[in-house]
N, C-alpha and C. Protein backbone atom coordinates (compact mmCIF):
# COMPACT_ATOMS: atom_id res chain seq x y z
N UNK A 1 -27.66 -71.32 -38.54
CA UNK A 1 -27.78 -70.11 -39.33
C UNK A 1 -27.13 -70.36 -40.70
N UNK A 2 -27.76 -69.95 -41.69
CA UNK A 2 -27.17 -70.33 -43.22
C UNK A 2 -26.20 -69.23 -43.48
N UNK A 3 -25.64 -69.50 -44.38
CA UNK A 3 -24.18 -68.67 -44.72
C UNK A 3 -24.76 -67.30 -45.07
N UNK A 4 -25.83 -67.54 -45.94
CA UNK A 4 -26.29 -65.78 -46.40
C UNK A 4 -26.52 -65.12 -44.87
N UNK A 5 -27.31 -65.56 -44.32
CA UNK A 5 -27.71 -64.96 -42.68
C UNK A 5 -26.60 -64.21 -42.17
N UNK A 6 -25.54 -65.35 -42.31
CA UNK A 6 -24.45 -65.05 -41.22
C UNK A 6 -23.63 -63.52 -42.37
N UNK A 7 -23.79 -63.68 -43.49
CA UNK A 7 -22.99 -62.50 -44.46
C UNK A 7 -23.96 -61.34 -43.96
N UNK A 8 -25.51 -61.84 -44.01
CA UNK A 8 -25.71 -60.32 -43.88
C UNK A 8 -25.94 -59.81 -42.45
N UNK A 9 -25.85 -60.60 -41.37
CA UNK A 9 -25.15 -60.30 -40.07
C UNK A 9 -24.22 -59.35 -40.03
N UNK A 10 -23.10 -60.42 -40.60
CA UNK A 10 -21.79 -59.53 -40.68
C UNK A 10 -21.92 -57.92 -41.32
N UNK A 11 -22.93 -57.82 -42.62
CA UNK A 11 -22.93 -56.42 -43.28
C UNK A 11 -24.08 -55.49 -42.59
N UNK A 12 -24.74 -56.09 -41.78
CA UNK A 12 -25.11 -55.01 -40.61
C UNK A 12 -24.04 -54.94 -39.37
N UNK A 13 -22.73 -55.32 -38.99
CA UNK A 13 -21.92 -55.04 -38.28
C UNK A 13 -21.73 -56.00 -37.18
N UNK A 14 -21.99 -57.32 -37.43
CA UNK A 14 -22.37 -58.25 -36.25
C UNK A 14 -21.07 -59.05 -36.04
N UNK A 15 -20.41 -58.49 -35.00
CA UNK A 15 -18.47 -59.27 -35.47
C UNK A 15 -18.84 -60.73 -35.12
N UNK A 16 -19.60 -61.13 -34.26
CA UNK A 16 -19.76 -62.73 -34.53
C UNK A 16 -19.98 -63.64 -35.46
N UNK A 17 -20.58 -62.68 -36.41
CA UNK A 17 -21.49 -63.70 -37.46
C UNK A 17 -20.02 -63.30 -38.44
N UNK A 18 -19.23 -62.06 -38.51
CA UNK A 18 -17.76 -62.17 -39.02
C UNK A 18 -17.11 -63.57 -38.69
N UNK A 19 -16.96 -63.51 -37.73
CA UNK A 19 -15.74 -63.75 -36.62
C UNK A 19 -16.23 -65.35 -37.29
N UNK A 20 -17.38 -66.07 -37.53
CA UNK A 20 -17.97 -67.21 -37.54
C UNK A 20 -17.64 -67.70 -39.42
N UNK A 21 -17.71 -66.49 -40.33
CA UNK A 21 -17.09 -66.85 -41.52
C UNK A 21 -15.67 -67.05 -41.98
N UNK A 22 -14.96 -66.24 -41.47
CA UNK A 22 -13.51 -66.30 -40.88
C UNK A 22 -13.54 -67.92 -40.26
N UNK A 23 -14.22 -68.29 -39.27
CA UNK A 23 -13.49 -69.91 -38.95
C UNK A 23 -13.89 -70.70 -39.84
N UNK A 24 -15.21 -70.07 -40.22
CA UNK A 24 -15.48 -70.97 -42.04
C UNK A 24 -14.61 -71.72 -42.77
N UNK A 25 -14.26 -70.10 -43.56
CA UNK A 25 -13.21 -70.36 -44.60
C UNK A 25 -11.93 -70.16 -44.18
N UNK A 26 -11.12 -70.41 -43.13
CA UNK A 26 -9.77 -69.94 -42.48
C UNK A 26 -8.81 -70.64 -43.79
N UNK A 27 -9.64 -71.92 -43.15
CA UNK A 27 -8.36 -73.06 -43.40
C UNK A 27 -8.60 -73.31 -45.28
N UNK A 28 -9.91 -73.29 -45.92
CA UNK A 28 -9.57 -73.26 -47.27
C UNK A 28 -8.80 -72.26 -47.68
N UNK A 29 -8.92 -70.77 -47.24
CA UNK A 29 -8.35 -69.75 -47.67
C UNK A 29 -6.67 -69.96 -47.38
N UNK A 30 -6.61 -70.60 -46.18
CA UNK A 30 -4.61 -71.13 -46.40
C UNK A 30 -4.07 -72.00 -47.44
N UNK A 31 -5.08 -72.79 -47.14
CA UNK A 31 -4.64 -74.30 -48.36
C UNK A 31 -4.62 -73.59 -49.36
N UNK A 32 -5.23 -72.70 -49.70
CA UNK A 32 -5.35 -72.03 -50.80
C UNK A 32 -3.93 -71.64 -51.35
N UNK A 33 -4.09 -70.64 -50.44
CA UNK A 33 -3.04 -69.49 -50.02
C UNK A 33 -1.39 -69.90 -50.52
N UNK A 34 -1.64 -71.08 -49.74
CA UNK A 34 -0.11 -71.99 -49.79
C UNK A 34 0.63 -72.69 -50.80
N UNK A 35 -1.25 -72.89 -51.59
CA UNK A 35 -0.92 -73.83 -52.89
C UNK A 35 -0.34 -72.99 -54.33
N UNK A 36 -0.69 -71.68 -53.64
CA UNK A 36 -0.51 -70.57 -54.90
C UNK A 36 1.06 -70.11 -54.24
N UNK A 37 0.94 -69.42 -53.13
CA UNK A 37 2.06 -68.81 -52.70
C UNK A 37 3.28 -70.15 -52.63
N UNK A 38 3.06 -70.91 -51.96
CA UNK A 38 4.33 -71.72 -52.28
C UNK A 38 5.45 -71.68 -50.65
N UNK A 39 4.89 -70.77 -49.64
CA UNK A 39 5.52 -70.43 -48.66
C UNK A 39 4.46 -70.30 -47.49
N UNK A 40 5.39 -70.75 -46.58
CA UNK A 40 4.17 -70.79 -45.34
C UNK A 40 3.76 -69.23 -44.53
N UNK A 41 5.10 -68.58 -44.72
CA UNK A 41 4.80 -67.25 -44.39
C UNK A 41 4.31 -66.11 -45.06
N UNK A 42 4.23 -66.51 -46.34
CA UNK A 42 3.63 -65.87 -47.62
C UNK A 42 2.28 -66.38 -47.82
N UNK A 43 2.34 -67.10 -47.46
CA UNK A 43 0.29 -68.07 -47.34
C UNK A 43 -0.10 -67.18 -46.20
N UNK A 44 0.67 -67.20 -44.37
CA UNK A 44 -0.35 -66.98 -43.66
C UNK A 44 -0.39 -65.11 -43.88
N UNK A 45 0.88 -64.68 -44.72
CA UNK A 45 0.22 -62.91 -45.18
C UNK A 45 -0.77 -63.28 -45.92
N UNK A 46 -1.00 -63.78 -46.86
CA UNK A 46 -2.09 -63.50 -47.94
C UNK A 46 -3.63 -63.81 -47.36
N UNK A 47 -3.30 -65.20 -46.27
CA UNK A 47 -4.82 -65.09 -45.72
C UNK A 47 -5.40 -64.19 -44.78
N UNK A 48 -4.34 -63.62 -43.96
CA UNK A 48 -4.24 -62.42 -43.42
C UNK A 48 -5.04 -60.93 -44.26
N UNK A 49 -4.39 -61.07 -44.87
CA UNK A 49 -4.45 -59.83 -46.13
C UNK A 49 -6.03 -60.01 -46.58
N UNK A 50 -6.16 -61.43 -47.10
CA UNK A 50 -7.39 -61.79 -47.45
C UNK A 50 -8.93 -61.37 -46.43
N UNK A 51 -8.24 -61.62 -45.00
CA UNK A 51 -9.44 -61.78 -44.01
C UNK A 51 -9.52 -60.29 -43.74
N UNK A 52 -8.61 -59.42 -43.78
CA UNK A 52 -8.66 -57.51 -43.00
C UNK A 52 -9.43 -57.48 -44.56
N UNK A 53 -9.22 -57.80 -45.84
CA UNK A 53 -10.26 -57.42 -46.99
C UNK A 53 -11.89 -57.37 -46.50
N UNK A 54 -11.51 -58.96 -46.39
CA UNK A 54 -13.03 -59.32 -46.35
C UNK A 54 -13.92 -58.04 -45.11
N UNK A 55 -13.18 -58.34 -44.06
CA UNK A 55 -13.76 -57.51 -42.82
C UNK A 55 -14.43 -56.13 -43.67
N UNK A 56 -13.24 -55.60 -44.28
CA UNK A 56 -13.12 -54.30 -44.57
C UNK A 56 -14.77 -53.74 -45.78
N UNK A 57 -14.19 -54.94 -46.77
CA UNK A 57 -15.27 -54.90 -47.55
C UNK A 57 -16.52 -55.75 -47.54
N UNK A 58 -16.96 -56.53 -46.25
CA UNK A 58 -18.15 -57.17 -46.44
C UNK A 58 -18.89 -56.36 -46.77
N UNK A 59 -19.24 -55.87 -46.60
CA UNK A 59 -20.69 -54.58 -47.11
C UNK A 59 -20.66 -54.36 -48.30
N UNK A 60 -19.52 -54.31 -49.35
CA UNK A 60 -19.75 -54.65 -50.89
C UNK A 60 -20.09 -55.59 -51.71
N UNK A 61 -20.04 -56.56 -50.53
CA UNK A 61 -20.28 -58.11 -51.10
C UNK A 61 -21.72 -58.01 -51.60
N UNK A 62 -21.94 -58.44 -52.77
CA UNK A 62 -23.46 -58.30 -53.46
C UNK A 62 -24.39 -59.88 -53.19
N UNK A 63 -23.75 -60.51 -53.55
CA UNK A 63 -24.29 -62.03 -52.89
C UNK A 63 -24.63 -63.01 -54.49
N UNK A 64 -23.57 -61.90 -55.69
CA UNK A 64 -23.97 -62.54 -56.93
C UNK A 64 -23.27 -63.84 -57.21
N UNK A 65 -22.52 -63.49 -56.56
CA UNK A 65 -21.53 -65.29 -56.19
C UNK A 65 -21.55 -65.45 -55.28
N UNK A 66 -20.74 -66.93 -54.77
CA UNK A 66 -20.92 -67.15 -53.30
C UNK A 66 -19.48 -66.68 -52.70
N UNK A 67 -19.60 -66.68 -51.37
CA UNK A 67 -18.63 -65.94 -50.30
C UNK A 67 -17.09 -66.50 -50.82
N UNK A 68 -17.45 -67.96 -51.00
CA UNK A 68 -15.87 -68.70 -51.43
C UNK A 68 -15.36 -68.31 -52.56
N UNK A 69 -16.36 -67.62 -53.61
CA UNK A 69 -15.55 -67.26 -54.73
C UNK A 69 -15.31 -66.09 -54.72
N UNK A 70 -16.12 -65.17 -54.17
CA UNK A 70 -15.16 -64.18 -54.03
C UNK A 70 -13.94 -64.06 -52.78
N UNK A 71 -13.73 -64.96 -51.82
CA UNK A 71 -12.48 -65.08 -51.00
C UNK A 71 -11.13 -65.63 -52.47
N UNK A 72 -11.70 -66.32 -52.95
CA UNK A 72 -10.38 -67.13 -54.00
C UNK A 72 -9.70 -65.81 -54.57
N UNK A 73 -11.04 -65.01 -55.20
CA UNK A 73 -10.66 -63.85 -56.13
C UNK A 73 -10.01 -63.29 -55.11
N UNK A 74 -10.03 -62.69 -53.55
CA UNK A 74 -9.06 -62.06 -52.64
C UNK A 74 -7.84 -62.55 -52.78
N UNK A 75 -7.56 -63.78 -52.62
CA UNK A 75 -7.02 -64.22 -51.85
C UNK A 75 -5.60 -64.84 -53.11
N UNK A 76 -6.41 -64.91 -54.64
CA UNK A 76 -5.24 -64.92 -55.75
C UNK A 76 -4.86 -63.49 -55.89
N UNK A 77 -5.37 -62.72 -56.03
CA UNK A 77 -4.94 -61.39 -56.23
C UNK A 77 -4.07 -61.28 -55.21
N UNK A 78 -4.28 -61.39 -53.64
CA UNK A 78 -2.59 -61.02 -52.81
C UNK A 78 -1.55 -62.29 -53.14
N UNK A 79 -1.65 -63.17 -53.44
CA UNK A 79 -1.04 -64.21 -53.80
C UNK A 79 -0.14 -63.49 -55.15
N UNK A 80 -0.94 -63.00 -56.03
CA UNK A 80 -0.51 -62.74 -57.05
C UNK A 80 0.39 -61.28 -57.23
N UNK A 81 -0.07 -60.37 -56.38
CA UNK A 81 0.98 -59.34 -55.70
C UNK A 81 2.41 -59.53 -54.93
N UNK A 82 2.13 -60.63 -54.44
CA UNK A 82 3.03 -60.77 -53.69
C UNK A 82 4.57 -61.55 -54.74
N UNK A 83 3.99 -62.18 -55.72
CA UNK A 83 4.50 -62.98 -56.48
C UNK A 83 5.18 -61.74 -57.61
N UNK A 84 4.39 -60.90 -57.43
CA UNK A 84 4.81 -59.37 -58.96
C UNK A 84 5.89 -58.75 -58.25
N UNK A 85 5.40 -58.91 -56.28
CA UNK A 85 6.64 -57.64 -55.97
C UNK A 85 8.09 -58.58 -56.01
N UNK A 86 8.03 -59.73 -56.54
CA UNK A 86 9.35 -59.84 -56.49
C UNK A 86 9.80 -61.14 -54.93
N UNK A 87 8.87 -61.26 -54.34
CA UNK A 87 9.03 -61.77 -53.09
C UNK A 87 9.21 -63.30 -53.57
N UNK A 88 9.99 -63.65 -53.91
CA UNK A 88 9.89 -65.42 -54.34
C UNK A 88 10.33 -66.46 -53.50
N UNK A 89 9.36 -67.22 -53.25
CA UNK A 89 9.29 -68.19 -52.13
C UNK A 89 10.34 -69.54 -52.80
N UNK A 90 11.63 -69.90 -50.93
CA UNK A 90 11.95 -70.82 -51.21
C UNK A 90 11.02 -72.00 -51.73
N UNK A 91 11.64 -72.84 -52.07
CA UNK A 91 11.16 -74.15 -51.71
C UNK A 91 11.61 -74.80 -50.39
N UNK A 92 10.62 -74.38 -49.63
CA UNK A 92 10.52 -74.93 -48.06
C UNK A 92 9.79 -75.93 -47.90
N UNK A 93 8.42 -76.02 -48.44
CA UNK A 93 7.66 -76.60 -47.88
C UNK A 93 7.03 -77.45 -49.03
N UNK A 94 6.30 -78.32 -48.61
CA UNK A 94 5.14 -78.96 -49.93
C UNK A 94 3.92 -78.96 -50.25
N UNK A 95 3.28 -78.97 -50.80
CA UNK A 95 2.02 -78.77 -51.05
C UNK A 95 1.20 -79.65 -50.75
N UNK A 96 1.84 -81.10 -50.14
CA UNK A 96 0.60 -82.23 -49.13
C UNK A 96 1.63 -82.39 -48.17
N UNK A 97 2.11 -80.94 -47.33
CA UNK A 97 3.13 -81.13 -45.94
C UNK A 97 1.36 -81.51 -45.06
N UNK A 98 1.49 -82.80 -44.18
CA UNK A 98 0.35 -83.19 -44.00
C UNK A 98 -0.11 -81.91 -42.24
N UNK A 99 1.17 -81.50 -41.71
CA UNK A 99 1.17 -80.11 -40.99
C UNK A 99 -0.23 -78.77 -41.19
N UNK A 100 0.47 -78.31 -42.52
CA UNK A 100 -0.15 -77.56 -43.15
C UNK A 100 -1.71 -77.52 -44.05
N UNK A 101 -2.13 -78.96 -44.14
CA UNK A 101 -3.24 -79.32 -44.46
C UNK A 101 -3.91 -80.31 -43.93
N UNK A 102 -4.30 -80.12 -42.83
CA UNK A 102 -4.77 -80.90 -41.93
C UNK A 102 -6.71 -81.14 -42.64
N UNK A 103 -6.77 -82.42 -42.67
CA UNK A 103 -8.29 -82.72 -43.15
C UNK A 103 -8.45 -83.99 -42.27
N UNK A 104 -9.96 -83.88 -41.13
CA UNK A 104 -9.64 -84.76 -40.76
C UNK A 104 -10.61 -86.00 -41.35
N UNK A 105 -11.06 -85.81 -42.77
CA UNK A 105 -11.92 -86.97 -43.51
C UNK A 105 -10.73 -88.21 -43.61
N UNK A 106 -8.91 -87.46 -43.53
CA UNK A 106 -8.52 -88.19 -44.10
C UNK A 106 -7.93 -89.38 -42.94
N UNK A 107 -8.06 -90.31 -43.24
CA UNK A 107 -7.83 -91.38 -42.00
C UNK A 107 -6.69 -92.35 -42.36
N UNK A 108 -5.80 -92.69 -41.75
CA UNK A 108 -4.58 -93.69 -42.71
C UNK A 108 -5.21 -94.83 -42.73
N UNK A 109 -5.08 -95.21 -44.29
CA UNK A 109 -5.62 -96.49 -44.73
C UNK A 109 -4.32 -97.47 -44.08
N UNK A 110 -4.54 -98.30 -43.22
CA UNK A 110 -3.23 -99.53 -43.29
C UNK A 110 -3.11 -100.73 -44.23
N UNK A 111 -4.36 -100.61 -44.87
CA UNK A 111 -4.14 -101.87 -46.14
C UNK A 111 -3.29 -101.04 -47.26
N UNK A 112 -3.21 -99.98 -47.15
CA UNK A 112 -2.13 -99.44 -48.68
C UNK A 112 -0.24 -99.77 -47.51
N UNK A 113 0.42 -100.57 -48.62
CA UNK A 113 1.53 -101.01 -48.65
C UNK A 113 2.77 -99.83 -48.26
N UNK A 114 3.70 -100.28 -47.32
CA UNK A 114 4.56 -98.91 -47.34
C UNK A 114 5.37 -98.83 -48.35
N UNK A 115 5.61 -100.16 -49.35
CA UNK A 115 5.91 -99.31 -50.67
C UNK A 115 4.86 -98.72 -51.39
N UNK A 116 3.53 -98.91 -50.98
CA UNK A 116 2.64 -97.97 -52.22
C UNK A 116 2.62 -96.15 -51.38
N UNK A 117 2.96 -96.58 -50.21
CA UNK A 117 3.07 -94.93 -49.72
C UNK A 117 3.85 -94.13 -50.19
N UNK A 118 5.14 -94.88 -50.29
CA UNK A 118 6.27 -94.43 -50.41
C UNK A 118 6.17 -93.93 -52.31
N UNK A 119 6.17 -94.86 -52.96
CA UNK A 119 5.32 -94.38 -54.27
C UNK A 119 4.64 -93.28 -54.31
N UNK A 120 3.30 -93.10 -53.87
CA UNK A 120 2.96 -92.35 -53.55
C UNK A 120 3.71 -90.94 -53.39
N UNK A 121 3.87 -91.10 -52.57
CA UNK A 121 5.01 -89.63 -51.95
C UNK A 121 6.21 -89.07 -52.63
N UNK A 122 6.71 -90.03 -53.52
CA UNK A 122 7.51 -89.90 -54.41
C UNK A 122 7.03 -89.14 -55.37
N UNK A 123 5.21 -89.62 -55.76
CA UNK A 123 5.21 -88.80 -57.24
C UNK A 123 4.66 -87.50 -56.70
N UNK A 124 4.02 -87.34 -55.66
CA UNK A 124 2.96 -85.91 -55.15
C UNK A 124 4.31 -85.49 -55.01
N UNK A 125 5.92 -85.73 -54.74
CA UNK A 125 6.99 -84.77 -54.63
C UNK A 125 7.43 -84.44 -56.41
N UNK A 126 7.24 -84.87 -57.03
CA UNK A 126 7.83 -84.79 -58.29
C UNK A 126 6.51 -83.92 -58.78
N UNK A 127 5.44 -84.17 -58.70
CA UNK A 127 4.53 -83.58 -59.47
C UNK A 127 4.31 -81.60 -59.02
N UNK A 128 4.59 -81.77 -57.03
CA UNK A 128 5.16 -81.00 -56.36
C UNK A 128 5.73 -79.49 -57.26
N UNK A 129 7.29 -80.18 -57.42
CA UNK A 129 8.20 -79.69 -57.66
C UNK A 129 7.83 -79.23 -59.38
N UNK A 130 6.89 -79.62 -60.33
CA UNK A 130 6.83 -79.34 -61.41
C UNK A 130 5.43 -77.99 -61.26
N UNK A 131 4.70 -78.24 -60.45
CA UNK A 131 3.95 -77.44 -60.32
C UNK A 131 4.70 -75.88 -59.33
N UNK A 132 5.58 -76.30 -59.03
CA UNK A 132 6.36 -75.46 -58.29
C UNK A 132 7.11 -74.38 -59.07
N UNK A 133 7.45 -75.42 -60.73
CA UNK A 133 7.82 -74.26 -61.76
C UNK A 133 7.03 -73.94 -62.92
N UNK A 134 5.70 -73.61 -62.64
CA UNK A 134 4.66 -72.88 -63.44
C UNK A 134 5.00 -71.45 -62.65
N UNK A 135 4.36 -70.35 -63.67
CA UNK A 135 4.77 -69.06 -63.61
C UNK A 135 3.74 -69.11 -62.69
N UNK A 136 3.64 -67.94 -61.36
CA UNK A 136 1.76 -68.13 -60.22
C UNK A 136 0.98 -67.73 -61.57
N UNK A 137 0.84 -66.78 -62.87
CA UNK A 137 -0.75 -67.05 -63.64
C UNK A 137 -0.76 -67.77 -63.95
N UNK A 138 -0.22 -68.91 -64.38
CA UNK A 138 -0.50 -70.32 -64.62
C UNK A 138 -1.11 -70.74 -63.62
N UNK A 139 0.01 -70.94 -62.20
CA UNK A 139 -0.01 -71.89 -61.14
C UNK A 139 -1.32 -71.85 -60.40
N UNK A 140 -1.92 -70.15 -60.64
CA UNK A 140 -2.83 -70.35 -60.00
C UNK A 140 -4.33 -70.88 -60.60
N UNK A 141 -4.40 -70.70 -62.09
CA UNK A 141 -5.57 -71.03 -62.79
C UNK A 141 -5.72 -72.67 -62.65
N UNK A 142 -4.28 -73.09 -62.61
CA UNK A 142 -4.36 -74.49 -63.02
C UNK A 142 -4.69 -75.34 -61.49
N UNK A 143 -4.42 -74.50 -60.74
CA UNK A 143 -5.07 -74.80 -59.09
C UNK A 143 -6.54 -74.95 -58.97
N UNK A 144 -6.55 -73.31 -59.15
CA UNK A 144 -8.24 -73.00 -59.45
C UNK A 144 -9.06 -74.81 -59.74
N UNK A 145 -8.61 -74.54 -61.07
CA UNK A 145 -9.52 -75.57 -61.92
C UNK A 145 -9.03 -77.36 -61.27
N UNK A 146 -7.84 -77.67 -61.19
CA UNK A 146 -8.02 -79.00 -61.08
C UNK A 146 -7.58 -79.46 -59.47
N UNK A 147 -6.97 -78.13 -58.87
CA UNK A 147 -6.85 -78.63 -57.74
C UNK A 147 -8.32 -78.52 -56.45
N UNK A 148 -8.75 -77.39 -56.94
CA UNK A 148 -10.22 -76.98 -56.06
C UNK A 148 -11.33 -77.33 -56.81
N UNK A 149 -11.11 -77.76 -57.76
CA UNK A 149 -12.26 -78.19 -58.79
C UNK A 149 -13.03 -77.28 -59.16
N UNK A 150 -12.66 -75.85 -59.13
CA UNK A 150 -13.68 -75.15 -59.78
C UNK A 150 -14.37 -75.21 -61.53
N UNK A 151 -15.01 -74.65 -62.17
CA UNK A 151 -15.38 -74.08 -63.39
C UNK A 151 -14.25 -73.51 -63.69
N UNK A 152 -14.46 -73.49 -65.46
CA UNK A 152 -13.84 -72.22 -66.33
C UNK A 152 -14.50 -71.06 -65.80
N UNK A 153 -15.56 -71.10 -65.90
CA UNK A 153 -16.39 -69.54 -65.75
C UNK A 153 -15.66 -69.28 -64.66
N UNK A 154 -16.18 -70.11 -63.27
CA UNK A 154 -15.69 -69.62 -61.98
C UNK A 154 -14.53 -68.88 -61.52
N UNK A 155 -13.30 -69.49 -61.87
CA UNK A 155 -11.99 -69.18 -62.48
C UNK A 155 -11.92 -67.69 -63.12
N UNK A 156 -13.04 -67.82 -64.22
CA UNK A 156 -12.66 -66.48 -65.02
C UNK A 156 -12.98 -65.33 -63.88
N UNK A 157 -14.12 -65.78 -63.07
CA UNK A 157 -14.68 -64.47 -62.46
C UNK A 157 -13.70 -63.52 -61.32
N UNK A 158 -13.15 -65.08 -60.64
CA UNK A 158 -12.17 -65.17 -59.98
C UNK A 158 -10.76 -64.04 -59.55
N UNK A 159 -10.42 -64.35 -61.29
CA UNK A 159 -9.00 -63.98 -61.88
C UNK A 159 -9.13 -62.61 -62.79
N UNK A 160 -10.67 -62.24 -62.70
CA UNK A 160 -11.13 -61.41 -63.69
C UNK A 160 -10.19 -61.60 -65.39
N UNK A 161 -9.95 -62.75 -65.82
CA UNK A 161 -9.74 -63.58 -67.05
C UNK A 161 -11.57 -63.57 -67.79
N UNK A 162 -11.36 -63.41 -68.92
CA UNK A 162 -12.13 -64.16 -69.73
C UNK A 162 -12.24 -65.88 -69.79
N UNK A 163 -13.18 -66.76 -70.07
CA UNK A 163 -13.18 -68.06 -70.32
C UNK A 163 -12.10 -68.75 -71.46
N UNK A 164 -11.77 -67.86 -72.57
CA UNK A 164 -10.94 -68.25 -73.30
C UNK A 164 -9.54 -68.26 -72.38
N UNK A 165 -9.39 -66.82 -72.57
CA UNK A 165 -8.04 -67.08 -71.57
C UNK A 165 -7.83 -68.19 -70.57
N UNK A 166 -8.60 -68.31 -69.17
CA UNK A 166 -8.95 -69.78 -68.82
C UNK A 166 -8.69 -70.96 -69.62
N UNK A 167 -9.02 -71.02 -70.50
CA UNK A 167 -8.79 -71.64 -71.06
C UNK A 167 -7.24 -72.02 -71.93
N UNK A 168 -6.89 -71.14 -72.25
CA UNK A 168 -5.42 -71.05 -72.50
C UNK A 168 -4.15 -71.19 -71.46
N UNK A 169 -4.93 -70.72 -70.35
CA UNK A 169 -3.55 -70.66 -69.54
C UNK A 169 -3.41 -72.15 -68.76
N UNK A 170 -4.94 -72.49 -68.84
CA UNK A 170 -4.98 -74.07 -68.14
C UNK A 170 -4.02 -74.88 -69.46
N UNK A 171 -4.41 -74.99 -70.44
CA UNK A 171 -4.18 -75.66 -71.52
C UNK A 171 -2.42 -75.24 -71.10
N UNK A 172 -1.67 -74.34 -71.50
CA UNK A 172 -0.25 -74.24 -71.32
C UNK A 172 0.00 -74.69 -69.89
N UNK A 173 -0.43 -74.61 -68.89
CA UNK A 173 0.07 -75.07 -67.41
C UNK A 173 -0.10 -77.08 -67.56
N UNK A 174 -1.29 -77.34 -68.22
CA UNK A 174 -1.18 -78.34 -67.88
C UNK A 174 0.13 -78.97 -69.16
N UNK A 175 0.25 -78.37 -70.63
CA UNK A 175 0.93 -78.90 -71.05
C UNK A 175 2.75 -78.71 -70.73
N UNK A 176 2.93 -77.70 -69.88
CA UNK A 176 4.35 -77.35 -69.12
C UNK A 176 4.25 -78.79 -68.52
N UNK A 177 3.18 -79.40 -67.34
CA UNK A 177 3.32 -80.33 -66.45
C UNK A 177 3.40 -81.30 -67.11
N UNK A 178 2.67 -81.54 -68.47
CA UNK A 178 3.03 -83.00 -68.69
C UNK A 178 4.59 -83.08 -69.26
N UNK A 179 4.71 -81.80 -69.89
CA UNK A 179 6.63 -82.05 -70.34
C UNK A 179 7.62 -82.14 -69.33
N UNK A 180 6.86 -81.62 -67.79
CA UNK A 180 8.15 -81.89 -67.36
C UNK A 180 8.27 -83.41 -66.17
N UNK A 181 6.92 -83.93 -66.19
CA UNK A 181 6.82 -84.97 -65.90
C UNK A 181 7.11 -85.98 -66.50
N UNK A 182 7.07 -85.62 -68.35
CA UNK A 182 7.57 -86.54 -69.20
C UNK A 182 9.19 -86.80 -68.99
N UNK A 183 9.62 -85.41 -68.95
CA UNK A 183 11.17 -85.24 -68.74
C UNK A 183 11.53 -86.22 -67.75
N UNK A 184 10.88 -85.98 -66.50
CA UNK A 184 11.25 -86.97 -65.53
C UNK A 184 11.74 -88.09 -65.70
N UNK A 185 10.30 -88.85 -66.30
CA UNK A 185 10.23 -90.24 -66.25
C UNK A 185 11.14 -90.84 -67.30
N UNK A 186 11.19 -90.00 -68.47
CA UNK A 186 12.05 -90.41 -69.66
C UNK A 186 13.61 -90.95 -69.06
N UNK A 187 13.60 -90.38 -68.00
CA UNK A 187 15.77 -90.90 -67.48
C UNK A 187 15.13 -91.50 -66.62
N UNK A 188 14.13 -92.80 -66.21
CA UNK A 188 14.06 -93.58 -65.23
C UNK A 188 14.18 -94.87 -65.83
């Protein structure tokens, strides 16, 4: 059954063909969730939050975008509430805790060196921790775009931003990251 089928299943009342988009998008909508929120218990509210939306409002869904972009647009907006009320997430966790983002394309290479892992892991923690101090409207545009690979447009529709703006806030997030990655490396 193709994804439109199963949406308009769901918007004639069919909890399976729900219940079947939900296991869809569970796990993008966490990765998501996590990469914006920054907390594991603040990710699984927002996908939470995200999925009683969706339920609530499939039947408004028009079908002018696809299902994933309007889940992102859910799913930054509670991200982004949650971040206004004040709720600020330790630094607990990481953003490739391999727990929390389970993919199983990914297979351990044994020809990469355990010093190139270790490398590795060193900079996804440093790069981590710099993306960790973007403001979330930054953190999340600059996700949007280079971590999920979306569009400017997409993004804009998303975040209900204009393309310029998109454009600006990527441009300052990415130039925060390169200063403070520069910072880094400059005392090594």
């Amino acid at each position: 059954m193709t994804e439109e089928e199963l949406i308009q299943k769901a918007q004639d009342g069919d909890k399976k063909a729900l219940a079947e988009l939900v296991k869809k998008y569970e796990q993008t909508v966490y990765n998501f969730s996590f990469k914006v929120c920054r907390n594991r218990e603040f990710a699984e509210n927002a996908m939470q939050e995200t999925f009683m939306s969706m339920v609530k409002s499939i039947g408004q869904f028009s079908g002018k975008s696809k299902l994933s972009t309007w889940l992102y647009t859910v799913v930054s907006n509670h991200c982004l509430m949650q971040a206004r009320s004040g709720k600020k997430a330790r630094i607990t966790d990481s953003i490739d805790d391999d727990e929390k983002f389970i993919d199983e394309k990914e297979i351990s290479d044994w020809k990469v060196s355990p010093e190139k892992v270790t490398e590795n892991n060193e900079l996804k923690k440093i790069l981590d921790e710099a993306i960790q101090k973007l403001a979330p409207e930054y953190r999340v545009v600059f996700l949007l775009r280079d971590a999920e690979g979306l569009s400017t447009e997409e993004t804009g529709k998303i975040l209900n931003l204009s393309v310029p703006a998109v454009k600006s806030r990527l441009h300052r997030a990415r130039s925060f990251l390169r200063n403070e990655l520069n910072e880094r490396f400059k005392d090594e």
